[in-house]
C-alpha atoms as a PDB file:
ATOM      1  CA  UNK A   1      -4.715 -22.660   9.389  1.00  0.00           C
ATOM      2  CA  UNK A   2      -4.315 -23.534   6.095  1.00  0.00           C
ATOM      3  CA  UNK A   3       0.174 -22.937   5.344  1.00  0.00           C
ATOM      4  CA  UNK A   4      -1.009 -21.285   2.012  1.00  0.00           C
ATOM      5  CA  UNK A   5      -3.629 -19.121   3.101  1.00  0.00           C
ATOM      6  CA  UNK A   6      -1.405 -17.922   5.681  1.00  0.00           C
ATOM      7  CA  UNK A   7       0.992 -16.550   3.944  1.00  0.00           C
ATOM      8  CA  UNK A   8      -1.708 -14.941   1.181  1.00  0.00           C
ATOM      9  CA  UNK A   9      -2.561 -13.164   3.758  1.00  0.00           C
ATOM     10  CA  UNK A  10       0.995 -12.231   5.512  1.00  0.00           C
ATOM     11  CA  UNK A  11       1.666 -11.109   1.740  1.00  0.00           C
ATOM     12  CA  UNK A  12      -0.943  -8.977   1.753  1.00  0.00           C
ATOM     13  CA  UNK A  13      -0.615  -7.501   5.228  1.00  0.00           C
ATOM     14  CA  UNK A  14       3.448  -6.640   4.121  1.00  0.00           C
ATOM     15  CA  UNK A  15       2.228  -5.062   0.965  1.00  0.00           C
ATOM     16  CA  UNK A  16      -0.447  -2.517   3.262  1.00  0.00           C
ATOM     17  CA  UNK A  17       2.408  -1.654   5.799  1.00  0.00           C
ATOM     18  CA  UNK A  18       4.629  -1.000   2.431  1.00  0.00           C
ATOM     19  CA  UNK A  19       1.432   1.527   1.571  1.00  0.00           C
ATOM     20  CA  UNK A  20       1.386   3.004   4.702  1.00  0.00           C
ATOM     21  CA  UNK A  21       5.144   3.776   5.195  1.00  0.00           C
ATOM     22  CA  UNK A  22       4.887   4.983   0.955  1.00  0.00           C
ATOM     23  CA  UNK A  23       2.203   7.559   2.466  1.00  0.00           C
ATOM     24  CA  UNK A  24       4.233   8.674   5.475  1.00  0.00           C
ATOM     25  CA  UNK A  25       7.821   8.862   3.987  1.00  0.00           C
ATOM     26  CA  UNK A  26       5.725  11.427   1.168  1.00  0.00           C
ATOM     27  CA  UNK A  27       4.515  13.364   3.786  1.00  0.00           C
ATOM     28  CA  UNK A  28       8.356  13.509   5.302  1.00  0.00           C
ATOM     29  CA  UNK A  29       9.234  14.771   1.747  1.00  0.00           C
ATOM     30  CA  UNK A  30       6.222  17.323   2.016  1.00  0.00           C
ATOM     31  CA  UNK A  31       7.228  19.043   5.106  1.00  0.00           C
ATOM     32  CA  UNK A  32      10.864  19.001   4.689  1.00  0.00           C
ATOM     33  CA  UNK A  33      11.603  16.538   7.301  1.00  0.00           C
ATOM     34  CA  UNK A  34      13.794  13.910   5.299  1.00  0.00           C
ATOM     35  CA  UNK A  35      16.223  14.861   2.746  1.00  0.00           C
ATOM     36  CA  UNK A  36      15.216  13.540  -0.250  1.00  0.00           C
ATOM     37  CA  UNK A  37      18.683  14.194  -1.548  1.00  0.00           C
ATOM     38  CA  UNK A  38      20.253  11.699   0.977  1.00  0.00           C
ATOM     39  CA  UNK A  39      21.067   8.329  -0.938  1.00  0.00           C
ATOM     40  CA  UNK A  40      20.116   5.897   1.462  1.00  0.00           C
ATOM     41  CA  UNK A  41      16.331   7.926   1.872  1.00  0.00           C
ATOM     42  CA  UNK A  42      16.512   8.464  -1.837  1.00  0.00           C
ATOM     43  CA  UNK A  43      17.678   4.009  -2.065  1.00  0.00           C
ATOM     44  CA  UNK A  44      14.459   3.486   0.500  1.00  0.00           C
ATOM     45  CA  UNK A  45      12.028   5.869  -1.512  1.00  0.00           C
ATOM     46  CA  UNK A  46      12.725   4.199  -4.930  1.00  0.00           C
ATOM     47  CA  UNK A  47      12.084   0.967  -3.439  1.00  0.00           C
ATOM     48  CA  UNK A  48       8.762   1.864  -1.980  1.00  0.00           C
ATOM     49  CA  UNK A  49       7.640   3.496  -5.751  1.00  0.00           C
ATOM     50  CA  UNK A  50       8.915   0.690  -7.151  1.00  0.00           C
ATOM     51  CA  UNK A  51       6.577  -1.201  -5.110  1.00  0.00           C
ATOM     52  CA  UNK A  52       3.877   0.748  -5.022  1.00  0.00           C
ATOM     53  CA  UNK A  53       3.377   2.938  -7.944  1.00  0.00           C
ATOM     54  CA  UNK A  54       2.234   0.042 -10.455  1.00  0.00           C
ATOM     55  CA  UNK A  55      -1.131  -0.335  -8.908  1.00  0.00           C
ATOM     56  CA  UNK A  56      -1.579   3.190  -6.989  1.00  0.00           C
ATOM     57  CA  UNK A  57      -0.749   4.646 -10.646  1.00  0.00           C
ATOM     58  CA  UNK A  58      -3.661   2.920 -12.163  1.00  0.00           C
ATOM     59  CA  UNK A  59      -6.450   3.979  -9.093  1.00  0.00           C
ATOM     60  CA  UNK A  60      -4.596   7.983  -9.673  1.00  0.00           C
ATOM     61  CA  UNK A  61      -6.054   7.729 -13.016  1.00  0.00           C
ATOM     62  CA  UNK A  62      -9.305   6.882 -12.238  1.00  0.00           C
ATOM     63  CA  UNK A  63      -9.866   9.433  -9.493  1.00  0.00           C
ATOM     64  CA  UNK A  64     -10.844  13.244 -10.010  1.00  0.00           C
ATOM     65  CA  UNK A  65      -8.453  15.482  -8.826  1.00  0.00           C
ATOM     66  CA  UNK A  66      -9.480  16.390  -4.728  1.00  0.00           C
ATOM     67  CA  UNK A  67      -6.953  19.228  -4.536  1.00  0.00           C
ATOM     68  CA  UNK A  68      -3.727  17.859  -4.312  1.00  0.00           C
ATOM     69  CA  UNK A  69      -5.185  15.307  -1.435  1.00  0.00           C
ATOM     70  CA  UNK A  70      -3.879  11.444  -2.515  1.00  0.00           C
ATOM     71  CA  UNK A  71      -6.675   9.319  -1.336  1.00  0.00           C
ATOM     72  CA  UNK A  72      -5.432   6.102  -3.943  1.00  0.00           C
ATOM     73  CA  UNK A  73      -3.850   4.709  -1.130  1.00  0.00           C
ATOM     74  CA  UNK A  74      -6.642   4.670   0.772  1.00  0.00           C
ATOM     75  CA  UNK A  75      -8.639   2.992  -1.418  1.00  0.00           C
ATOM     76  CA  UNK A  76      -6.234   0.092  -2.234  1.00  0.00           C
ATOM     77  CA  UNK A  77      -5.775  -0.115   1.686  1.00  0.00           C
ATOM     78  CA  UNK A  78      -9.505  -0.817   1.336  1.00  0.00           C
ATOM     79  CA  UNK A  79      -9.647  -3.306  -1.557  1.00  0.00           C
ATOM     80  CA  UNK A  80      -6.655  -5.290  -0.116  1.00  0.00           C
ATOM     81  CA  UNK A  81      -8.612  -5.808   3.524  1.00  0.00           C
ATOM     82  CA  UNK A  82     -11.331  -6.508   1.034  1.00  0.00           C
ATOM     83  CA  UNK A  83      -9.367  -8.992  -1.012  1.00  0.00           C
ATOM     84  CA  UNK A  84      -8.165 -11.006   2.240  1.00  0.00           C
ATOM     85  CA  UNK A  85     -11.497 -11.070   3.999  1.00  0.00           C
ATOM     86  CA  UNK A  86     -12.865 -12.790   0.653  1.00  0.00           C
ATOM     87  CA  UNK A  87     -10.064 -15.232   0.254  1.00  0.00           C
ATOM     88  CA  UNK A  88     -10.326 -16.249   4.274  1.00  0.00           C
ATOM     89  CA  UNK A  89     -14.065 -16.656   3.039  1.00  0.00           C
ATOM     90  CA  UNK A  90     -13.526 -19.052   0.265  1.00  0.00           C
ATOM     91  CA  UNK A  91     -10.949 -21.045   1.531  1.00  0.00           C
ATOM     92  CA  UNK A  92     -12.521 -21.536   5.307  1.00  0.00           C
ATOM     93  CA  UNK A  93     -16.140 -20.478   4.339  1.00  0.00           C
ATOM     94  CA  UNK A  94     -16.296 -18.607   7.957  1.00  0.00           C
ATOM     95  CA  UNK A  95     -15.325 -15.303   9.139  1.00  0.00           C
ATOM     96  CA  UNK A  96     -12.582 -13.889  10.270  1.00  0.00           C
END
């Protein structure tokens, strides 16, 4: 495998697990499981905003409002797998 693609896609495969630990460390906060007042949760949490929140923010926007259900993670969760499938696709021209 091509040394650049491979690490495309290992970037892109960090980022999703970043997503997916963004969506369960809210859900912590939700249901009171976490402290959100602890510093090294609070140190971990800003990271993962930091991270995240410049392209969820953008898909929030365009989305109605679903009753306080967050599905913009979901959907870049989606686009990414999209975005790595299309780049094996142009640089190999086969599937993966």
């Amino acid at each position: 495998m091509n040394p650049f693609l491979w690490l495309i896609i290992t970037i892109i495969n960090i980022y999703i697990w970043i997503i997916i630990a963004g969506a369960i460390l809210s859900w912590l906060f939700a249901f009171n499981i976490v402290n959100p007042r602890n510093s090294f949760v609070r140190q971990i949490a800003y990271t993962i905003d930091g991270l995240t929140e410049p392209v969820l923010g953008p898909i929030r926007r365009m989305l109605p409002n679903f009753g306080g259900i967050d599905i913009s993670p979901l959907i870049l969760i989606v686009g990414l797998l999209f975005l790595e499938r299309l780049i094996i696709y142009l640089f190999t021209g086969a599937s993966y």
